[in-house]
C-alpha atoms as a PDB file:
ATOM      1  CA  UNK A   1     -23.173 -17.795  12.687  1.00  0.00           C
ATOM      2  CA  UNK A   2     -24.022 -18.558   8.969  1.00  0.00           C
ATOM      3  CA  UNK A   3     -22.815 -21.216   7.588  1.00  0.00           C
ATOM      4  CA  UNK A   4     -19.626 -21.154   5.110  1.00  0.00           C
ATOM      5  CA  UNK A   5     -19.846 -20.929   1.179  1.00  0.00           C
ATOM      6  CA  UNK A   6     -16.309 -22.877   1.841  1.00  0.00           C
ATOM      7  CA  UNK A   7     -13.261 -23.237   4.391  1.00  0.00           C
ATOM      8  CA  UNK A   8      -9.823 -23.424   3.488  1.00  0.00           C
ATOM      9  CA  UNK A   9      -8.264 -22.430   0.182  1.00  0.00           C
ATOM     10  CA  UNK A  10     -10.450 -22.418  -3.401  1.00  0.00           C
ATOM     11  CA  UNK A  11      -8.742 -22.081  -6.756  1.00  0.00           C
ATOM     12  CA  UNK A  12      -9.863 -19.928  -9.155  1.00  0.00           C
ATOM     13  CA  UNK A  13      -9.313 -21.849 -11.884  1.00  0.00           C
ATOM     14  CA  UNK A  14      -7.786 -21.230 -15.531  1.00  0.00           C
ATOM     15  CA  UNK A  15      -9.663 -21.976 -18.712  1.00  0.00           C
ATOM     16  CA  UNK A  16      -7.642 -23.982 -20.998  1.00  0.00           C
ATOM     17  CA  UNK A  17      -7.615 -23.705 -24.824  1.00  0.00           C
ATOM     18  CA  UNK A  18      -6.793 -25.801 -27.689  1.00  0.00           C
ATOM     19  CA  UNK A  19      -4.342 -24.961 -30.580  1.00  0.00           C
ATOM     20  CA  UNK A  20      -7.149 -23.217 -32.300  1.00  0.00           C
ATOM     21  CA  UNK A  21      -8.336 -21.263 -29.265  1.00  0.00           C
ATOM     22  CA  UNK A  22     -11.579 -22.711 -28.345  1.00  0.00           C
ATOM     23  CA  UNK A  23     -12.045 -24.522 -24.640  1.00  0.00           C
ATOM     24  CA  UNK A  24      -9.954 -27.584 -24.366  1.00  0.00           C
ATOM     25  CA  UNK A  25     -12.812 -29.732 -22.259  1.00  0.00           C
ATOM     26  CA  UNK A  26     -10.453 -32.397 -21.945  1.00  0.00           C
ATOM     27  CA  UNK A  27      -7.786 -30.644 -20.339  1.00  0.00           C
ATOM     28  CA  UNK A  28     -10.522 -29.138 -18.396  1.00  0.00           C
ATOM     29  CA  UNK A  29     -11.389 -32.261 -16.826  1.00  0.00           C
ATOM     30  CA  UNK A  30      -8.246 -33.124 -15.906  1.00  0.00           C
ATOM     31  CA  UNK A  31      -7.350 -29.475 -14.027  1.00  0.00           C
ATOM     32  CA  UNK A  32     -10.538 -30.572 -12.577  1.00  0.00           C
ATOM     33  CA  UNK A  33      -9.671 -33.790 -11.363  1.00  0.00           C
ATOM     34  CA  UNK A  34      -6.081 -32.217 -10.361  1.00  0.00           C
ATOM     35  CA  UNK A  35      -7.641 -29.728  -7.792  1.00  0.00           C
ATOM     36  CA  UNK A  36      -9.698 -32.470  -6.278  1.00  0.00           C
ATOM     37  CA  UNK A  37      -7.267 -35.122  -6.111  1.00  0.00           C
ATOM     38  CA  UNK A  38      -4.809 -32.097  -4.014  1.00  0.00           C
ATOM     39  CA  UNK A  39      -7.334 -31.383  -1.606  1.00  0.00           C
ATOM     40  CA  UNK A  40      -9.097 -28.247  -3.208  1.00  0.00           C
ATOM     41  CA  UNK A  41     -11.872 -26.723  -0.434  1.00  0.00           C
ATOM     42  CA  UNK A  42     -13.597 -24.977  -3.392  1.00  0.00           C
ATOM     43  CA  UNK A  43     -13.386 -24.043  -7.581  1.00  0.00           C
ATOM     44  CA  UNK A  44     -14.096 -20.713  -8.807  1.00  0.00           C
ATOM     45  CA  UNK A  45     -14.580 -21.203 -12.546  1.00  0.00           C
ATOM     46  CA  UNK A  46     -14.996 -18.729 -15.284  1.00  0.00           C
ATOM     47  CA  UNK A  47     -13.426 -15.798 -12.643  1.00  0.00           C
ATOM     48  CA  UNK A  48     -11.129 -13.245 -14.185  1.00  0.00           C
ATOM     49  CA  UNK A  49      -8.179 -16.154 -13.619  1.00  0.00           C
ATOM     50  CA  UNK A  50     -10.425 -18.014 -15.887  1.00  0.00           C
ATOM     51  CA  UNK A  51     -10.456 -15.337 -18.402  1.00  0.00           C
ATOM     52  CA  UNK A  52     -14.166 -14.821 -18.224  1.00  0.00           C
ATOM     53  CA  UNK A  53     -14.664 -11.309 -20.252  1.00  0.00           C
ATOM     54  CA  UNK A  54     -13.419 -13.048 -23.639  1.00  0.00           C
ATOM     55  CA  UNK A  55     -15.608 -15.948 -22.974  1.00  0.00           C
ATOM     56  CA  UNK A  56     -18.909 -15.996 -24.512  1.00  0.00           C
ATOM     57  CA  UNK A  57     -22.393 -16.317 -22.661  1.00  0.00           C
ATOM     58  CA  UNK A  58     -22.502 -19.647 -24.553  1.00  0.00           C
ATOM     59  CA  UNK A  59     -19.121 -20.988 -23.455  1.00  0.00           C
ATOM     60  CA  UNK A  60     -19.291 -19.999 -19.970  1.00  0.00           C
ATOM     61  CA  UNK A  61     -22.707 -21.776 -19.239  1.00  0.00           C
ATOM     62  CA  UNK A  62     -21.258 -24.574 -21.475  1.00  0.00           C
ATOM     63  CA  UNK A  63     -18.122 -24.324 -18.975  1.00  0.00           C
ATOM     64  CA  UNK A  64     -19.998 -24.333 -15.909  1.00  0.00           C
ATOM     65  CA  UNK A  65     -22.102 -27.527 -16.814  1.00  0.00           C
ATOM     66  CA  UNK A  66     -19.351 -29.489 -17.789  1.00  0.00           C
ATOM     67  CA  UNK A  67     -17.258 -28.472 -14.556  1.00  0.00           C
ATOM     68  CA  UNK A  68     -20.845 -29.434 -12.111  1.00  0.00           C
ATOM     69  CA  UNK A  69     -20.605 -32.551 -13.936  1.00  0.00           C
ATOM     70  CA  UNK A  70     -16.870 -33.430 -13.158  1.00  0.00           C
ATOM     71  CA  UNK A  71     -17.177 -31.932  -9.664  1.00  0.00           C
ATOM     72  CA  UNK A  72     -20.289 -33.741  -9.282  1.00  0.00           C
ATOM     73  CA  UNK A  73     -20.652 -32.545  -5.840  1.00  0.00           C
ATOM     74  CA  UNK A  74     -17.554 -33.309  -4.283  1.00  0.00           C
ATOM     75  CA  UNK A  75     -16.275 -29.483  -3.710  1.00  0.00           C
ATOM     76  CA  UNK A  76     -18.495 -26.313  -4.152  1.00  0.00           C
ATOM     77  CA  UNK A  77     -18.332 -24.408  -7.589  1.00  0.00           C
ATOM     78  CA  UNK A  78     -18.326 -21.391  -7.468  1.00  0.00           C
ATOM     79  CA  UNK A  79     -18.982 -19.397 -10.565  1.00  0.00           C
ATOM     80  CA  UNK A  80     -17.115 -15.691 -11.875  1.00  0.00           C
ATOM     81  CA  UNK A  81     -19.893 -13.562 -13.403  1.00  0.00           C
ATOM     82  CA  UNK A  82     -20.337  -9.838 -13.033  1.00  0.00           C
ATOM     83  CA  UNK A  83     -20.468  -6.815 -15.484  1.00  0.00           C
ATOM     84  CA  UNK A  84     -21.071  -3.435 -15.729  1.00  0.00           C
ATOM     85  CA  UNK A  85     -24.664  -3.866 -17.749  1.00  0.00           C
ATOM     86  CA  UNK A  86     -27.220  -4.859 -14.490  1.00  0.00           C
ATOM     87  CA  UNK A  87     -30.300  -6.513 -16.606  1.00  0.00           C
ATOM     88  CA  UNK A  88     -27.547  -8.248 -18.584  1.00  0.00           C
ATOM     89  CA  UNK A  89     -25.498  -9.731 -15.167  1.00  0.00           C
ATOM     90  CA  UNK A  90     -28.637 -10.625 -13.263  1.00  0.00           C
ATOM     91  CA  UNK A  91     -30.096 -12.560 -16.190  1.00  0.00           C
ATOM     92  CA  UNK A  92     -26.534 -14.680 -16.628  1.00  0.00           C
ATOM     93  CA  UNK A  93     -26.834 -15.339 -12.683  1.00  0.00           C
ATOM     94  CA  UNK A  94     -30.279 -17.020 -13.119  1.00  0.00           C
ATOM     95  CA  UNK A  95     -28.518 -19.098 -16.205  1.00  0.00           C
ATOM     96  CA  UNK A  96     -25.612 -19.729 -13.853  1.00  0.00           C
ATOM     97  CA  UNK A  97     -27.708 -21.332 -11.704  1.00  0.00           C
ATOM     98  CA  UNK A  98     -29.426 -23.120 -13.925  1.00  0.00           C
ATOM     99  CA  UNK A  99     -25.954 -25.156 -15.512  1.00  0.00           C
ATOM    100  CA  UNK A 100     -25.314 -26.061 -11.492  1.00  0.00           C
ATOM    101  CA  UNK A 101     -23.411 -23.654 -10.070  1.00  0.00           C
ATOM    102  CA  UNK A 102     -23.357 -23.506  -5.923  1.00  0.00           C
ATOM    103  CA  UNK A 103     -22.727 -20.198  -5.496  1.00  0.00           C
ATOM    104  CA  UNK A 104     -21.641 -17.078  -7.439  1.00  0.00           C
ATOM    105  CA  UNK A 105     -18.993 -14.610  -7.779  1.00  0.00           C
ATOM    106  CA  UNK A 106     -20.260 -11.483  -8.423  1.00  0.00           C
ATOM    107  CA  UNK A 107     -17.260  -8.233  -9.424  1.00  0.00           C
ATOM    108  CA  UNK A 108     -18.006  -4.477  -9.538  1.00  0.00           C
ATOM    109  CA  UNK A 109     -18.482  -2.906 -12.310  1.00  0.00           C
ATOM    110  CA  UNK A 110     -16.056  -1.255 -13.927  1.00  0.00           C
ATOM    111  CA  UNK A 111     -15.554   1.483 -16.439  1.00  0.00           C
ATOM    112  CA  UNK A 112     -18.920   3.031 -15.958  1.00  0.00           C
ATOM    113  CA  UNK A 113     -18.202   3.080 -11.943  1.00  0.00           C
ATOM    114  CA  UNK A 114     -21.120   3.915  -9.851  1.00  0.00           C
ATOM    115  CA  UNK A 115     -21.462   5.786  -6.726  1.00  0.00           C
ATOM    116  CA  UNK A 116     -22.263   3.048  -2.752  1.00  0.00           C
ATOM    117  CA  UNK A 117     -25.921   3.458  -3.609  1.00  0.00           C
ATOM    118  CA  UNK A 118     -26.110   2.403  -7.468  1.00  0.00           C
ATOM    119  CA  UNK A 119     -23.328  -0.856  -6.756  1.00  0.00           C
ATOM    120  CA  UNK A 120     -26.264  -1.790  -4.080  1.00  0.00           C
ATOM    121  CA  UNK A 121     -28.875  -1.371  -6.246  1.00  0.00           C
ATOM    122  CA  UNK A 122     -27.204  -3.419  -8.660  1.00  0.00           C
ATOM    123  CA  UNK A 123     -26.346  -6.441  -6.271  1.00  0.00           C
ATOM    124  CA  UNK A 124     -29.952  -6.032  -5.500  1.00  0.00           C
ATOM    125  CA  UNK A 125     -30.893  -6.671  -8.970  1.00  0.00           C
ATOM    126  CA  UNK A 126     -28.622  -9.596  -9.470  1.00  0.00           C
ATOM    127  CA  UNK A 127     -29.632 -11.170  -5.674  1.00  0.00           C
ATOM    128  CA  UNK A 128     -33.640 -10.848  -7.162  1.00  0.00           C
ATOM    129  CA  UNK A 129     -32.378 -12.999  -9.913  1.00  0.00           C
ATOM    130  CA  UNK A 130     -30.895 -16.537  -8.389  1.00  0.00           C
ATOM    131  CA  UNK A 131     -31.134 -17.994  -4.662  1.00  0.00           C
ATOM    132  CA  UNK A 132     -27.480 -18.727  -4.527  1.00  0.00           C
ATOM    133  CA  UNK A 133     -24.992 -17.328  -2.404  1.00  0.00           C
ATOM    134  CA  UNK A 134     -22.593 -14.386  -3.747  1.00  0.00           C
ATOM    135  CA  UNK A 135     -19.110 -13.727  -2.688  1.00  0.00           C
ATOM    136  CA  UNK A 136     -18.773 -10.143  -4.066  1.00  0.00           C
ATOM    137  CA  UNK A 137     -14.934  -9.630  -5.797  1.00  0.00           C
ATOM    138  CA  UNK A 138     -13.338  -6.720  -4.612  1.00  0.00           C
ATOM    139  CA  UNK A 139     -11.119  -6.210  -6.992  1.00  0.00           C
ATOM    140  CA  UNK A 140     -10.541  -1.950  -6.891  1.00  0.00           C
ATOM    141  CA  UNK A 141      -6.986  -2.054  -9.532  1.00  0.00           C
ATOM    142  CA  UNK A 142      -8.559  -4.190 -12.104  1.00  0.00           C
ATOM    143  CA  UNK A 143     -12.221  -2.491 -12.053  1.00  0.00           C
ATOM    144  CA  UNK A 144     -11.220   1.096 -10.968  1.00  0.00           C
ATOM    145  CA  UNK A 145     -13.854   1.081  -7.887  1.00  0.00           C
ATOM    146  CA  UNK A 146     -14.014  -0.159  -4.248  1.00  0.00           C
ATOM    147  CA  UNK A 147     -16.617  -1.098  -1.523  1.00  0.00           C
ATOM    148  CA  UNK A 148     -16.549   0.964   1.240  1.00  0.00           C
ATOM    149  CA  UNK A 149     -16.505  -1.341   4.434  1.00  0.00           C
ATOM    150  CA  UNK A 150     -19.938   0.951   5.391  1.00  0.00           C
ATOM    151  CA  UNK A 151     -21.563  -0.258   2.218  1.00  0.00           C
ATOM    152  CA  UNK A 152     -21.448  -4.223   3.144  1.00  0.00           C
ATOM    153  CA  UNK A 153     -23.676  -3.203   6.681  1.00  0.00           C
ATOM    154  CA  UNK A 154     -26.496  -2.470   3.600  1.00  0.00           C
ATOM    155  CA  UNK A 155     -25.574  -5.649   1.258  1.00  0.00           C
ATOM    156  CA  UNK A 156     -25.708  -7.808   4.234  1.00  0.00           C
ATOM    157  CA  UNK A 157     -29.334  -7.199   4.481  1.00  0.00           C
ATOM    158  CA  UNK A 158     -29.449  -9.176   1.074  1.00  0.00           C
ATOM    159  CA  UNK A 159     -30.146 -12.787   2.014  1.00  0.00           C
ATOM    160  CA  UNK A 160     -27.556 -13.876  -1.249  1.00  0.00           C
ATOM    161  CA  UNK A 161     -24.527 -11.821   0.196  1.00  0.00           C
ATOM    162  CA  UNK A 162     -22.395 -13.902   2.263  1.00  0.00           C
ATOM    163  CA  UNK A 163     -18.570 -13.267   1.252  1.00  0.00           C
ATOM    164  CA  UNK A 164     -16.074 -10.538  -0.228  1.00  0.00           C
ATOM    165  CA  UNK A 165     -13.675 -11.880  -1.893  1.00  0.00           C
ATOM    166  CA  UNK A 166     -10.849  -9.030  -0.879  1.00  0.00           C
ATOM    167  CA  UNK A 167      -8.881  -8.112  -3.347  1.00  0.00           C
ATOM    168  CA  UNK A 168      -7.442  -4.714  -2.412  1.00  0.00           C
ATOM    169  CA  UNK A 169      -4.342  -6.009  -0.545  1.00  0.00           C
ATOM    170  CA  UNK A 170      -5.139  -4.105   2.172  1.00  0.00           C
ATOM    171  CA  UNK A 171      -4.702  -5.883   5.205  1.00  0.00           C
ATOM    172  CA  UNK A 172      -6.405  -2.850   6.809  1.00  0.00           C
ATOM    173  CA  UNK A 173      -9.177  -3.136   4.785  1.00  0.00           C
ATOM    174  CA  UNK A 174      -9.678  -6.696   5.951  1.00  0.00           C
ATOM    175  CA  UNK A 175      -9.639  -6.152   9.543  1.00  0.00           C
ATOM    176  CA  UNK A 176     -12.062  -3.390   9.492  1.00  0.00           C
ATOM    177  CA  UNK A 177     -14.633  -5.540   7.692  1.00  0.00           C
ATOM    178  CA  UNK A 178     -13.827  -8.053  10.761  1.00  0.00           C
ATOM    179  CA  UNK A 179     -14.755  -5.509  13.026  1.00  0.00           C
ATOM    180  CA  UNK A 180     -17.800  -3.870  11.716  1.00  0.00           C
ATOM    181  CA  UNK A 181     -19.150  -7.186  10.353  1.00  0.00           C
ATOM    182  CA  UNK A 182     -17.420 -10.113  12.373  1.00  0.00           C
ATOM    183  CA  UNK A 183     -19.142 -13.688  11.406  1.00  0.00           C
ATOM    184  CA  UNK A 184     -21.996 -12.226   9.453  1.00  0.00           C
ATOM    185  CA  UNK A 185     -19.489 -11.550   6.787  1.00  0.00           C
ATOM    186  CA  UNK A 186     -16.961 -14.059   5.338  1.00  0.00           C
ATOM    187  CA  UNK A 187     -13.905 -13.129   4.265  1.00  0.00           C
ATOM    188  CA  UNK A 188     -11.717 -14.706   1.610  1.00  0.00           C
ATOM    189  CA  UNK A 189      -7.910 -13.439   0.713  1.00  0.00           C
ATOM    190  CA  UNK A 190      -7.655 -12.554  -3.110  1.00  0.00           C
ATOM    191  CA  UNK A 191      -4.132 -11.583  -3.042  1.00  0.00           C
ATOM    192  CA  UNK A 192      -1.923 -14.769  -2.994  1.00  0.00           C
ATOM    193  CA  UNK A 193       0.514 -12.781  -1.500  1.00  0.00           C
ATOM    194  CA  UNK A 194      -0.881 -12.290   1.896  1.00  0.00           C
ATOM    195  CA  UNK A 195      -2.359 -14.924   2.556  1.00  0.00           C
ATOM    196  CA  UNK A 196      -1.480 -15.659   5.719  1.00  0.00           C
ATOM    197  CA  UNK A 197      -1.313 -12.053   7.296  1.00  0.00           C
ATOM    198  CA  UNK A 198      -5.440 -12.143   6.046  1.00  0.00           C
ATOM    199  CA  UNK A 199      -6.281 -15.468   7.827  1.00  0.00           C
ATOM    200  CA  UNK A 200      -4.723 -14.049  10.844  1.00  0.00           C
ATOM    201  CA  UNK A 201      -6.777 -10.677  10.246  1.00  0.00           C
ATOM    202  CA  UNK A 202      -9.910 -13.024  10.718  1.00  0.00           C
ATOM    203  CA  UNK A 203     -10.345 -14.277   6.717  1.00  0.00           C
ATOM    204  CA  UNK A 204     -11.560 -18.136   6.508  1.00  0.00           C
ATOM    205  CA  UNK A 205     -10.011 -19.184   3.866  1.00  0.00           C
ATOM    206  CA  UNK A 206      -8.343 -17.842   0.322  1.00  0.00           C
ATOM    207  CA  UNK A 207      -9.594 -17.690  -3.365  1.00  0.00           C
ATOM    208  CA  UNK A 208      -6.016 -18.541  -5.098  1.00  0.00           C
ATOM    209  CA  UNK A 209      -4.276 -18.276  -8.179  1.00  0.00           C
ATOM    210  CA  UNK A 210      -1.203 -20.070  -7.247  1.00  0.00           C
ATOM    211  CA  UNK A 211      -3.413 -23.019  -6.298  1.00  0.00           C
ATOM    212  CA  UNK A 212      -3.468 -23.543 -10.128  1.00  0.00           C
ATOM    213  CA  UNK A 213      -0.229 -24.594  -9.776  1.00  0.00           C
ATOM    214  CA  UNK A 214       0.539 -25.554  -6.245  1.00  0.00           C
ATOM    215  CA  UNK A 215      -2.782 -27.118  -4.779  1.00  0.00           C
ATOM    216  CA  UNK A 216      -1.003 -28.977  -1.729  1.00  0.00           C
ATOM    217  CA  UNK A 217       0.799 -25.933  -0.795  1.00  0.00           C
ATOM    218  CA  UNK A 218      -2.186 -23.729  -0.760  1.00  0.00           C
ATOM    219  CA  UNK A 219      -4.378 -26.262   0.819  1.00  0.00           C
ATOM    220  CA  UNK A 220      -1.285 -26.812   3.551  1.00  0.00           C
ATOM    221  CA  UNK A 221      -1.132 -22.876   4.354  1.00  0.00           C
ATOM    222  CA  UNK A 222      -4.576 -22.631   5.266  1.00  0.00           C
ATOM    223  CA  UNK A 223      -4.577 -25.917   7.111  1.00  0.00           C
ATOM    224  CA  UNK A 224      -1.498 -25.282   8.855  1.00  0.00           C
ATOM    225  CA  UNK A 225      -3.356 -21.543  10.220  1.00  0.00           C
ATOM    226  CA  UNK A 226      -6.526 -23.806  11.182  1.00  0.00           C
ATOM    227  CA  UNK A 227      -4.544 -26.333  13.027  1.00  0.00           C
ATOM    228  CA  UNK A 228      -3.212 -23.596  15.328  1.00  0.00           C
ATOM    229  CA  UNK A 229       0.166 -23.422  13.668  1.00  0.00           C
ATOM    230  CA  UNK A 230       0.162 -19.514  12.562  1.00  0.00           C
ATOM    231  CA  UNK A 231       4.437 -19.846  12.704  1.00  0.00           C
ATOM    232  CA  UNK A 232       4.110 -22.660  10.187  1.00  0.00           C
ATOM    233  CA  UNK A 233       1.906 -20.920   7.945  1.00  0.00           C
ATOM    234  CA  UNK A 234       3.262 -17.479   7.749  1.00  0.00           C
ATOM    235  CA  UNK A 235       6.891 -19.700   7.172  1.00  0.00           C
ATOM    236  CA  UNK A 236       4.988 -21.131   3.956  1.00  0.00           C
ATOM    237  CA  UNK A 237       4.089 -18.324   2.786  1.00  0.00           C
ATOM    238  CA  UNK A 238       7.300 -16.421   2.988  1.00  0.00           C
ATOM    239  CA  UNK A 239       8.608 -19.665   1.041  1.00  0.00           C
ATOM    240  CA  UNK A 240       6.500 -19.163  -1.712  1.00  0.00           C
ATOM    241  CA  UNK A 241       6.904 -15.742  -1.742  1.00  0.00           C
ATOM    242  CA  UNK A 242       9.418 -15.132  -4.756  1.00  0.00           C
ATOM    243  CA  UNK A 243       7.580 -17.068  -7.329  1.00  0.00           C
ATOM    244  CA  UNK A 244       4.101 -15.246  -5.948  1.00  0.00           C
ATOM    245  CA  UNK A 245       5.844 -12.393  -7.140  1.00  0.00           C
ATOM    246  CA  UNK A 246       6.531 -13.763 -10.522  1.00  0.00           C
ATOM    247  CA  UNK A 247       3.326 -15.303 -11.203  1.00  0.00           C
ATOM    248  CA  UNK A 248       1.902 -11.214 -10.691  1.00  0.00           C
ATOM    249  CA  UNK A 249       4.665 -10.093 -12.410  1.00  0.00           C
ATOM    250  CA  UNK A 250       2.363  -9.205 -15.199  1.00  0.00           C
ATOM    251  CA  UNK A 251      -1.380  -9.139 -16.155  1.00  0.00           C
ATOM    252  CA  UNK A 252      -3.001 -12.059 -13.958  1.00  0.00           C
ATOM    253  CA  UNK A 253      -3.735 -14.961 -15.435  1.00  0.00           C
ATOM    254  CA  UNK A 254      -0.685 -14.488 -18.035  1.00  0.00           C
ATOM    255  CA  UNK A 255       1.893 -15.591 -15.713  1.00  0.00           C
ATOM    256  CA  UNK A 256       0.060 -18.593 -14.274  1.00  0.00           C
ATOM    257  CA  UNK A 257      -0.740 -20.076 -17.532  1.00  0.00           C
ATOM    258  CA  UNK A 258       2.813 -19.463 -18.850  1.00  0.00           C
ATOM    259  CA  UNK A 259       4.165 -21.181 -15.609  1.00  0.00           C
ATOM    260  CA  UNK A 260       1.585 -24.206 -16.172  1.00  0.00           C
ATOM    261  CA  UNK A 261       2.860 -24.616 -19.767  1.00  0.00           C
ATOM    262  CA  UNK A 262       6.676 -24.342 -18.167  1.00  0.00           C
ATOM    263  CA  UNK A 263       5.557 -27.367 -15.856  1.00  0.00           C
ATOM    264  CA  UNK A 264       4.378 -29.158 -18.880  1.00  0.00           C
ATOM    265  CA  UNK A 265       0.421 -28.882 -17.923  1.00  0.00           C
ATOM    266  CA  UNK A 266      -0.442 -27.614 -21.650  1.00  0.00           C
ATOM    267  CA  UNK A 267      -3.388 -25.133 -20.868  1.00  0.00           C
ATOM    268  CA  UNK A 268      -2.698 -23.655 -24.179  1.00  0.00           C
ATOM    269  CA  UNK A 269      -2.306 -19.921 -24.737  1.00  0.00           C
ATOM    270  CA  UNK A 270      -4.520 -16.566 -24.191  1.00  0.00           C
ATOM    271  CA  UNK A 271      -7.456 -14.575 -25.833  1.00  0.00           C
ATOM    272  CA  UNK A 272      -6.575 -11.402 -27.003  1.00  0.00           C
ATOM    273  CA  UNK A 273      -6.070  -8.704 -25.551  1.00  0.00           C
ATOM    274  CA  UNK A 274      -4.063 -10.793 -23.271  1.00  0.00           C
ATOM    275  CA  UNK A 275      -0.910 -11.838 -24.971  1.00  0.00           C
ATOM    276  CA  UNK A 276       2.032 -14.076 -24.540  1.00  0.00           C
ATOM    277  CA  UNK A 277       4.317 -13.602 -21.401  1.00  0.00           C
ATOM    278  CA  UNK A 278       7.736 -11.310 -22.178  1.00  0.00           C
ATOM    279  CA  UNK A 279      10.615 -13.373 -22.131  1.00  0.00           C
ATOM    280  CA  UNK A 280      11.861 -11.925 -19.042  1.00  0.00           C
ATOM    281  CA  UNK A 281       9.101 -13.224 -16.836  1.00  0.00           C
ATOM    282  CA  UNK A 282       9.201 -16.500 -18.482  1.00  0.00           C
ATOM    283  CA  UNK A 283      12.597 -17.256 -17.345  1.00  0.00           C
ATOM    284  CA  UNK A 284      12.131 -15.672 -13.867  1.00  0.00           C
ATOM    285  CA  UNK A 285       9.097 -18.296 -13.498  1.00  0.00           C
ATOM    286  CA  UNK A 286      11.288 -20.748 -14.551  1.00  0.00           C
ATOM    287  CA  UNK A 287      13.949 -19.495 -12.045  1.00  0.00           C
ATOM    288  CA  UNK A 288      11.595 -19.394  -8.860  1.00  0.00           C
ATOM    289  CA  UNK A 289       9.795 -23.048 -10.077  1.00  0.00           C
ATOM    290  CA  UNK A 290      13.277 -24.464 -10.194  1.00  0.00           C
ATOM    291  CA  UNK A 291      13.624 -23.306  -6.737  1.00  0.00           C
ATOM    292  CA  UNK A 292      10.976 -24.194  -5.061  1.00  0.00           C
ATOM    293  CA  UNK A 293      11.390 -27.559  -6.691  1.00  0.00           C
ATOM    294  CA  UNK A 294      14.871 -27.691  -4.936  1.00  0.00           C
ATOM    295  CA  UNK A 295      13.469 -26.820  -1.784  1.00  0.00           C
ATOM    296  CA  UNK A 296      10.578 -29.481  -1.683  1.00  0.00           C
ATOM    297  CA  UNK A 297       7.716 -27.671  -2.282  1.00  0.00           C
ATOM    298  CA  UNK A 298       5.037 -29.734  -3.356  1.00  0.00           C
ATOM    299  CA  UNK A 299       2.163 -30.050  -6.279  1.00  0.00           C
END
């Protein structure tokens, strides 16, 4: 069995900016510090949550430094890259590496989608590149392509590729990795919706929006599946159901930071072309936070 990138529940983290729009390194520290003090397993910085395509190459190593520093070991970090220019994504891997990331996220390309073979000469490419570990993001609605569950038998025979980071939804999809691959690949929910459903599909842990928010609670659903308590986990989740709804209720991470900002975190607002939330999901986050606040729910 290899071993684990991570176990449990990582949050893919949110960059936070200042009035003027540029990275907010204080506030940064303290989401930081937030995570860790809540029991975070793992932090995925600079991932789409993290707004990563309207960073710049400067700012994200810049970001990743600073958050190796603050982590300083105590969690793996796990850093978003990926692209649909090859040269250009391997060569940002190597620099990840170099400002002390522990592993990678690698997405698909998108837009200019390639056919099974091309995606695995591109991993290839970007594996050549760096010695760390690479969950691979699929992520099929945002980028417009999928893996087929075939393809990872060939990736696997990449020493970096270790994880998928499923995205689809598709429970399906999960269980028939499981059963090609079994422990030779990991497994990590990207959907914060089915959480649960995907650890009981075989997943070891989850890479989580809501965990910007709600650390405990995410931490607490995986724990609660690993303790042998699959009733009390799948109940969690169905709590926290209404306001995972809202929080996707638009363009991911627009709710999240707009529900941090209701919560009086101050993460500041969005880089074009993502925008302010519509007033109507505004007050429905403020709706399901109020509600899960009456019902106990936890940081």
């Amino acid at each position: 069995m290899q071993e684990h990138i991570f176990m449990g529940a990582a949050t893919a983290l949110i960059t936070p900016f200042d009035v003027e729009g540029q990275v907010n390194y204080c506030k940064l520290d303290e989401l930081i510090q937030f995570q860790l003090d809540n029991g975070c397993n793992a932090l995925l910085i600079c991932g789409v949550t993290g707004e990563n395509p309207t960073l710049t190459m400067e700012e994200r190593m810049s970001v990743i430094a600073f958050a190796a520093k603050a982590i300083n070991g105590r969690v793996p970090l796990i850093a978003g890259t990926g692209g649909n220019n090859t040269a250009q994504t391997a060569e940002e891997c190597k620099l990840l590496e170099e400002a002390g990331a522990d592993a990678l996220q690698l997405t698909t390309p998108y837009f200019n989608m390639c056919t099974q073979k091309g995606l695995y000469m591109h991993f290839s490419a970007c594996a050549q590149a760096t010695g760390l570990p690479f969950i691979i993001y699929n992520a099929p609605f945002r980028t417009g392509m999928s893996i087929y569950p075939e393809t990872y038998g060939k990736l696997l025979k990449l020493k970096n590729i270790r994880a998928v980071n499923e995205g689809s939804g598709s429970i399906e999809h999960c269980i028939k990795l499981k059963s090609l691959y079994g422990d030779k690949l990991d497994v990590y929910c990207g959907c914060d919706s089915i959480i649960a459903p995907v650890l009981e599909a075989g997943a070891c842990g989850c890479i989580s929006v809501l965990a910007n928010i709600f650390p405990q609670s995410v931490q607490d659903l995986c724990g609660r599946y690993f303790a042998g308590d699959a009733e009390k986990c799948m109940k969690l989740q169905i709590q926290l159901s209404a306001f995972i709804e809202a929080l996707f209720s638009e363009v991911s991470p627009i709710p999240v930071k707009t529900a941090m900002n209701i919560k009086g975190m101050n993460v500041g607002d969005l880089r074009l072309p993502l925008c302010a939330a519509e007033k109507a999901t505004a007050e429905k986050l403020k709706k399901e936070l109020s509600a899960l606040n009456t019902e106990g729910v936890y940081v």
